[in-house]
Protein backbone atom coordinates (compact mmCIF):
# COMPACT_ATOMS: atom_id res chain seq x y z
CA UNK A 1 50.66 38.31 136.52
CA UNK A 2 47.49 40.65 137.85
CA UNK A 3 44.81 41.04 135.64
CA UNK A 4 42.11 43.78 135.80
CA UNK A 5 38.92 44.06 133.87
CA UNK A 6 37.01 47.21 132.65
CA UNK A 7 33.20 46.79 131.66
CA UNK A 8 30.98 49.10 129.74
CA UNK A 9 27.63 47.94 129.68
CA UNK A 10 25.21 48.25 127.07
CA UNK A 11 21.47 47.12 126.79
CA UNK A 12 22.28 43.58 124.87
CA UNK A 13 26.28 43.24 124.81
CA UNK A 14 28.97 45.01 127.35
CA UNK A 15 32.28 45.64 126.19
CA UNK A 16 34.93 43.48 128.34
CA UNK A 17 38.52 44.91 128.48
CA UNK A 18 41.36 42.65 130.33
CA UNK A 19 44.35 44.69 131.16
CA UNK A 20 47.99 43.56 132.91
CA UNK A 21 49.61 45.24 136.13
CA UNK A 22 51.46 47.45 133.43
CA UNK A 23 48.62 48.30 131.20
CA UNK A 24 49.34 45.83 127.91
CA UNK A 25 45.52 44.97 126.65
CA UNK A 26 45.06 41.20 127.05
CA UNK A 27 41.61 40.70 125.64
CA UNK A 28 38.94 42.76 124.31
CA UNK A 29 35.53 41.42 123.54
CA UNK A 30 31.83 41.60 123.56
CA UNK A 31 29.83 39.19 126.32
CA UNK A 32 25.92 39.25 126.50
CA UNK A 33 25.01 42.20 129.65
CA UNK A 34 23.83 38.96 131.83
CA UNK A 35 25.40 38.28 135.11
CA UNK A 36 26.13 34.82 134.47
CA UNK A 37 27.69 35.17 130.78
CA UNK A 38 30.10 37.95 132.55
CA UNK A 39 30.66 35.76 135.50
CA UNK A 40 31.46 32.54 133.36
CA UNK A 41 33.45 34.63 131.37
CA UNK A 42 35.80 36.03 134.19
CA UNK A 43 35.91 33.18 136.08
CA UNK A 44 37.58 31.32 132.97
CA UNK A 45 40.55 33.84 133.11
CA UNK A 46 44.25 32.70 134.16
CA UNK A 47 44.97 34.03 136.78
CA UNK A 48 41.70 35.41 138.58
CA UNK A 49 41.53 39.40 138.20
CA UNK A 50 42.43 41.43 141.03
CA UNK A 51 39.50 43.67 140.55
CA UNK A 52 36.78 43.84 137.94
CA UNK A 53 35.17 47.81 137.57
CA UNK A 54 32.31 48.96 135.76
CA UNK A 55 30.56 52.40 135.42
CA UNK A 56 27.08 52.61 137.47
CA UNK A 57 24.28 52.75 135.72
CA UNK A 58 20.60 51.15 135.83
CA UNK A 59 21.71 47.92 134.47
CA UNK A 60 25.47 47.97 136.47
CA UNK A 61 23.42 47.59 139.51
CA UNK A 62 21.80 43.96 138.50
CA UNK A 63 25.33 43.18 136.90
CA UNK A 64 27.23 43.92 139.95
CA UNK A 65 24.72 41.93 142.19
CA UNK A 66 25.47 38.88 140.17
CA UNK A 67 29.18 39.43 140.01
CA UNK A 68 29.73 40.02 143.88
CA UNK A 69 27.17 36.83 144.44
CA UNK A 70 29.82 35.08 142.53
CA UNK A 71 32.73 36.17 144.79
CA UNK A 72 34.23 38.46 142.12
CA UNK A 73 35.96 41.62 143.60
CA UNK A 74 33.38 44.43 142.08
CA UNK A 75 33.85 47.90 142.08
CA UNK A 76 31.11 50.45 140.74
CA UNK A 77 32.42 53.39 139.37
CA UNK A 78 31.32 56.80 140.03
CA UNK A 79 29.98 58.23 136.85
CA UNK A 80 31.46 61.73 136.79
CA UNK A 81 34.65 60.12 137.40
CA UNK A 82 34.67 57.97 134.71
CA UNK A 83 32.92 60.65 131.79
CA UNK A 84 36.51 63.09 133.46
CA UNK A 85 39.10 60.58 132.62
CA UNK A 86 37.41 59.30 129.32
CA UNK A 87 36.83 63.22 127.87
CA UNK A 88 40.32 63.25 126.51
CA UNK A 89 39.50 60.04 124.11
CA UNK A 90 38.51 62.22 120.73
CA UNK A 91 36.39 59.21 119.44
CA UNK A 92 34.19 57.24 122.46
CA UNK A 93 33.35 53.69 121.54
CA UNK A 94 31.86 50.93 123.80
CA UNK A 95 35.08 49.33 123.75
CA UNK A 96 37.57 52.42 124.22
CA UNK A 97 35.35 52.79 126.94
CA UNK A 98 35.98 49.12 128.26
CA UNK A 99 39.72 50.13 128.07
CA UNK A 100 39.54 53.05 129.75
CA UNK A 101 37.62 51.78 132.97
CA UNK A 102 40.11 49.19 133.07
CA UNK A 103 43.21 51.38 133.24
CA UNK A 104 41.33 53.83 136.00
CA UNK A 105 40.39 50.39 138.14
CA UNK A 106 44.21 48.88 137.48
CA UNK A 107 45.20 52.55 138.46
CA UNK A 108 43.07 52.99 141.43
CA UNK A 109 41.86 56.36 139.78
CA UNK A 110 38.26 56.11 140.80
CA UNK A 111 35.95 56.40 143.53
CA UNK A 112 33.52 54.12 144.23
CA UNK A 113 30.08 53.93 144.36
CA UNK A 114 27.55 52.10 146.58
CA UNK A 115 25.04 49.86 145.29
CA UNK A 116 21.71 49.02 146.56
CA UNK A 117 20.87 46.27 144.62
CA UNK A 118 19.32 43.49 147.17
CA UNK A 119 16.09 42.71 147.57
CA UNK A 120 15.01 42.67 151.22
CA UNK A 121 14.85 39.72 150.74
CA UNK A 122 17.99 38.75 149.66
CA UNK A 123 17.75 38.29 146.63
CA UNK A 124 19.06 40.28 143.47
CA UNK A 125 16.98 42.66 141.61
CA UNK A 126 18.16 44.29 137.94
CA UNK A 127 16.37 47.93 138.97
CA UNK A 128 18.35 48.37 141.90
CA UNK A 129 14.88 48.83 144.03
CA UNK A 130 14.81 49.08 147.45
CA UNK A 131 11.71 48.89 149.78
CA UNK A 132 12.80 52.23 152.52
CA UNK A 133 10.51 54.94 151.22
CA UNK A 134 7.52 53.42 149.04
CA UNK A 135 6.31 57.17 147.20
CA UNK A 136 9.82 58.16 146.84
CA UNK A 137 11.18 54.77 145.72
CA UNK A 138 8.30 54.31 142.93
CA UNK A 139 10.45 57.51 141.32
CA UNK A 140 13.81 55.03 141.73
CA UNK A 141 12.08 52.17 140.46
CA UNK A 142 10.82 53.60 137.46
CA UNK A 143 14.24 55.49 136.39
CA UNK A 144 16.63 52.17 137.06
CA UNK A 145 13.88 49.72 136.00
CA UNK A 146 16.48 48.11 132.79
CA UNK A 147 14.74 47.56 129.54
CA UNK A 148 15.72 44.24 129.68
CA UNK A 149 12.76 43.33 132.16
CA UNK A 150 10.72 43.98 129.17
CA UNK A 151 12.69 42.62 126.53
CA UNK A 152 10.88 39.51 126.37
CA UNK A 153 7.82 39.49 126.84
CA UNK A 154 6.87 43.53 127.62
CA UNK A 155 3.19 43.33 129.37
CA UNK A 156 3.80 40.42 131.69
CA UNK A 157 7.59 41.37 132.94
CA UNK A 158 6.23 44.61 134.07
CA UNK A 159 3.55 43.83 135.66
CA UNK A 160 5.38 41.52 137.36
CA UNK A 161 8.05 43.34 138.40
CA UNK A 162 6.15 46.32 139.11
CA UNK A 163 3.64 44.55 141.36
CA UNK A 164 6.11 42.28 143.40
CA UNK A 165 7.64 45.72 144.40
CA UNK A 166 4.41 47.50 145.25
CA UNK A 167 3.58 44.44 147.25
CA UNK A 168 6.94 44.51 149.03
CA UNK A 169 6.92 48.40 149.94
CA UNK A 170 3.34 49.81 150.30
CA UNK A 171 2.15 49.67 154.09
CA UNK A 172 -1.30 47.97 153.90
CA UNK A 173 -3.26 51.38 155.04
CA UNK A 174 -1.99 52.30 151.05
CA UNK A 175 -4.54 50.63 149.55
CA UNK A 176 -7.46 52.80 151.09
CA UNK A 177 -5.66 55.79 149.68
CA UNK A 178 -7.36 57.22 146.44
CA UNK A 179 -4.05 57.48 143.72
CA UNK A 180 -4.19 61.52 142.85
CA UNK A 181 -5.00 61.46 139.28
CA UNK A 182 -8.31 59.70 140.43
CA UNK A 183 -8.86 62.41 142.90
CA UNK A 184 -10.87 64.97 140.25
CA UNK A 185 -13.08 62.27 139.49
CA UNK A 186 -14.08 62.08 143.17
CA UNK A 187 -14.44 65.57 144.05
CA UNK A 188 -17.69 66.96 144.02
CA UNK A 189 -17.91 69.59 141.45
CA UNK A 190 -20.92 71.99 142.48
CA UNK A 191 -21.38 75.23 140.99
CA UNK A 192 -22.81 78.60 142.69
């Protein structure tokens, strides 16, 4: 009997959704939006799931790095795709959401999206950061950087997330350049 799994992921709990080759709902539930609570969960399922899909997003990325590290067969799920085929459902909940990714990955009725969620190097990183273009990629880092780096302790997790990615992607001629809200403060200012 195939399984497939739909995910919606939240901030502190995703919605898990277990579905058979015909569609019958095997298991709905609510596992903490860590990648080892998903990946014990799915690992404890009889018989493994063909594929497991969830909807990209800021936290999918870190989620989907710990499920393929796992050896679980991942797909990301384009988000227009998934908001088309879930528009019909006249009340959205986490977990009719859950369902519904399920059915689109058990039908194949998605496309997939590609995730850049590796550290150079090589290890996983939950805002999906990647060191190509530093002044662009503070823009990225900033937008996908999950609130769950600063759940626990706010000041510290940023700062150390923030500065282990400026140290990985500034070239070292960046620290000579003067930031440009700093730049009025340098400027001489003489009148006529």
């Amino acid at each position: 009997m195939e399984q497939y799994v739909g995910i919606d992921v939240s901030l502190e709990l995703s919605s898990v959704c277990v579905v058979d080759a015909s569609g019958k709902i095997l298991r709905e539930l609510k596992v903490p939006s860590e990648p080892e609570a998903l990946v014990q969960f799915i690992q404890h399922l009889e018989p493994a799931p063909v594929r497991i899909g969830l909807e990209a997003g800021p936290l999918s990325q870190w989620l989907f790095a710990g499920l393929v590290s796992a050896g679980l067969d991942v797909v990301l799920l384009e988000t227009r795709h998934v908001k088309a085929a879930l528009s019909a459902m006249p009340v959205k909940t986490d977990r009719k959401d859950a369902r519904g990714i399920a059915q689109m990955v058990r039908m194949g009725w998605y496309r997939p999206v590609h995730c850049k969620a590796e550290h150079p190097d090589g290890n996983s990183d939950p805002s999906g950061f990647r060191a190509t273009q530093p002044l662009q990629d503070v823009r990225t880092f900033f937008r996908n950087l999950p609130l769950k780096a600063l759940e626990s302790d706010p000041q510290n997790a940023f700062t150390a997330v923030f500065a282990s990615h400026l140290a990985l992607t500034l070239p070292p001629w960046a620290s000579t350049v003067t930031p440009p809200w700093k730049l009025d403060m340098i400027v001489d200012h003489q009148g006529p």
